[in-house]
C-alpha atoms as a PDB file:
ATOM      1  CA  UNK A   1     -15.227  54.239  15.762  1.00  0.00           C
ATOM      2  CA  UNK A   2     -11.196  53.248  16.340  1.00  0.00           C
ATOM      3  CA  UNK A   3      -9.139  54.387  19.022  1.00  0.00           C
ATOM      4  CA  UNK A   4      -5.635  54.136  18.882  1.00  0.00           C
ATOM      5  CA  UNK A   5      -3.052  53.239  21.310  1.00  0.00           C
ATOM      6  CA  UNK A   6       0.667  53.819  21.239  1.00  0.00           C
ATOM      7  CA  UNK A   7       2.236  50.645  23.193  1.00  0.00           C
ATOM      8  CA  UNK A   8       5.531  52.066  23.160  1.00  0.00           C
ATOM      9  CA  UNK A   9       4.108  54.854  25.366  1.00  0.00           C
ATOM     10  CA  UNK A  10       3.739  52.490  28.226  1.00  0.00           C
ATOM     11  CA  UNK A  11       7.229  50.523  27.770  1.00  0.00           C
ATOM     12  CA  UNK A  12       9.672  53.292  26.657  1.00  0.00           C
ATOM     13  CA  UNK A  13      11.174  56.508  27.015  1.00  0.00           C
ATOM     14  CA  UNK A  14      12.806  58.926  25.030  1.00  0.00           C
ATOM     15  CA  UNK A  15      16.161  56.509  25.151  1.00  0.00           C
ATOM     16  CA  UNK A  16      15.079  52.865  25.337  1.00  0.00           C
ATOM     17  CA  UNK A  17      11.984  50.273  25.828  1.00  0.00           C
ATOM     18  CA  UNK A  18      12.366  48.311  28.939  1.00  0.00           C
ATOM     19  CA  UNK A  19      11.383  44.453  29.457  1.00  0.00           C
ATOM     20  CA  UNK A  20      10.748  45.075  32.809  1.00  0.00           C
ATOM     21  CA  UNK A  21       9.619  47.933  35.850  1.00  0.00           C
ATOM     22  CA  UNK A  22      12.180  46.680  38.333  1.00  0.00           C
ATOM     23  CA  UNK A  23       9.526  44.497  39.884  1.00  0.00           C
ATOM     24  CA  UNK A  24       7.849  42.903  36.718  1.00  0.00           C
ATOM     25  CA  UNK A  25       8.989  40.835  33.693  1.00  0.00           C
ATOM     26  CA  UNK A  26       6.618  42.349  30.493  1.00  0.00           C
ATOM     27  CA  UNK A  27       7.459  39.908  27.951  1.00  0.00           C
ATOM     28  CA  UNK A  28       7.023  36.105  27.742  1.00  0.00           C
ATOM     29  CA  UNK A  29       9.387  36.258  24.219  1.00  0.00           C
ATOM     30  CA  UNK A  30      10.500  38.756  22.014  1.00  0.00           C
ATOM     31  CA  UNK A  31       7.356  39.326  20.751  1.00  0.00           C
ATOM     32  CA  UNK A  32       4.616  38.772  23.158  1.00  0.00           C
ATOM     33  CA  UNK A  33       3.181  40.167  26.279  1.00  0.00           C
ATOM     34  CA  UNK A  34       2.620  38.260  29.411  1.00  0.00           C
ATOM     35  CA  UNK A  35       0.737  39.099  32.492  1.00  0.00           C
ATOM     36  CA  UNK A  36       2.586  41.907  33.980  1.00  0.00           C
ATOM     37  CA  UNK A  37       3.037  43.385  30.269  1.00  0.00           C
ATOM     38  CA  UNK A  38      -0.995  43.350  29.994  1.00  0.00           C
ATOM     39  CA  UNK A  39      -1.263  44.912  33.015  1.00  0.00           C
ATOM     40  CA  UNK A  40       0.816  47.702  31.913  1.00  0.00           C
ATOM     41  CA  UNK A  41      -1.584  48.572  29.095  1.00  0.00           C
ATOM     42  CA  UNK A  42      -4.558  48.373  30.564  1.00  0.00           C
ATOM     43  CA  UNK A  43      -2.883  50.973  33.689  1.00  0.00           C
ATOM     44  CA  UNK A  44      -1.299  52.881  30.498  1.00  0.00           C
ATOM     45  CA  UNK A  45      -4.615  53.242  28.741  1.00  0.00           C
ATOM     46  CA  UNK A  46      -7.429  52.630  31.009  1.00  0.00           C
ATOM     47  CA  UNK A  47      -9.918  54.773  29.429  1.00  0.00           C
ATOM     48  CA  UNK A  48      -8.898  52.713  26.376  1.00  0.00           C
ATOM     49  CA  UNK A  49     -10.079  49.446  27.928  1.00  0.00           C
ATOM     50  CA  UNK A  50     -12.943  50.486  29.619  1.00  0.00           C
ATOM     51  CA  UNK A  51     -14.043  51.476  26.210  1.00  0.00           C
ATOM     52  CA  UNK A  52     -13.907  48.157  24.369  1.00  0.00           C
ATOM     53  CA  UNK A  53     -14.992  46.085  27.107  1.00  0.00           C
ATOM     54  CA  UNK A  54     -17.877  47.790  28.025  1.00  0.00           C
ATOM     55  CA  UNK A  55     -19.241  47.183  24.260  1.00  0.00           C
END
C-alpha cells in the first residue's frame, strides 16, 4: 500500500508557500526541511505518520 501526501498542503495557501508560521523557521536551505518544517508534517498529516511508523 502507498499513501500520499501533499507537502504544499501544510506550507501554502491559495497565494503563496511560507518559510515560516510567525514563530518557526521551516527550511534549513532552499530545499530542505529542518526541525520546525518536520514538525509541520507530521501535525499536517498525523494519521500519515502514525501509519509508517507503526510498521
Amino acid at each position: 500500500m502507498v499513501r500520499y501526501v501533499d507537502p504544499f498542503i501544510a506550507f501554502c495557501d491559495d497565494t503563496l508557500c511560507r518559510p515560516n508560521d510567525g514563530n518557526r523557521l521551516f527550511y534549513s536551505d532552499d530545499d530542505h526541511l529542518n526541525g520546525g518544517g518536520t514538525h509541520r508534517l507530521i501535525e499536517t498529516f498525523p494519521e500519515e505518520f502514525r501509519w509508517v511508523f507503526a510498521r
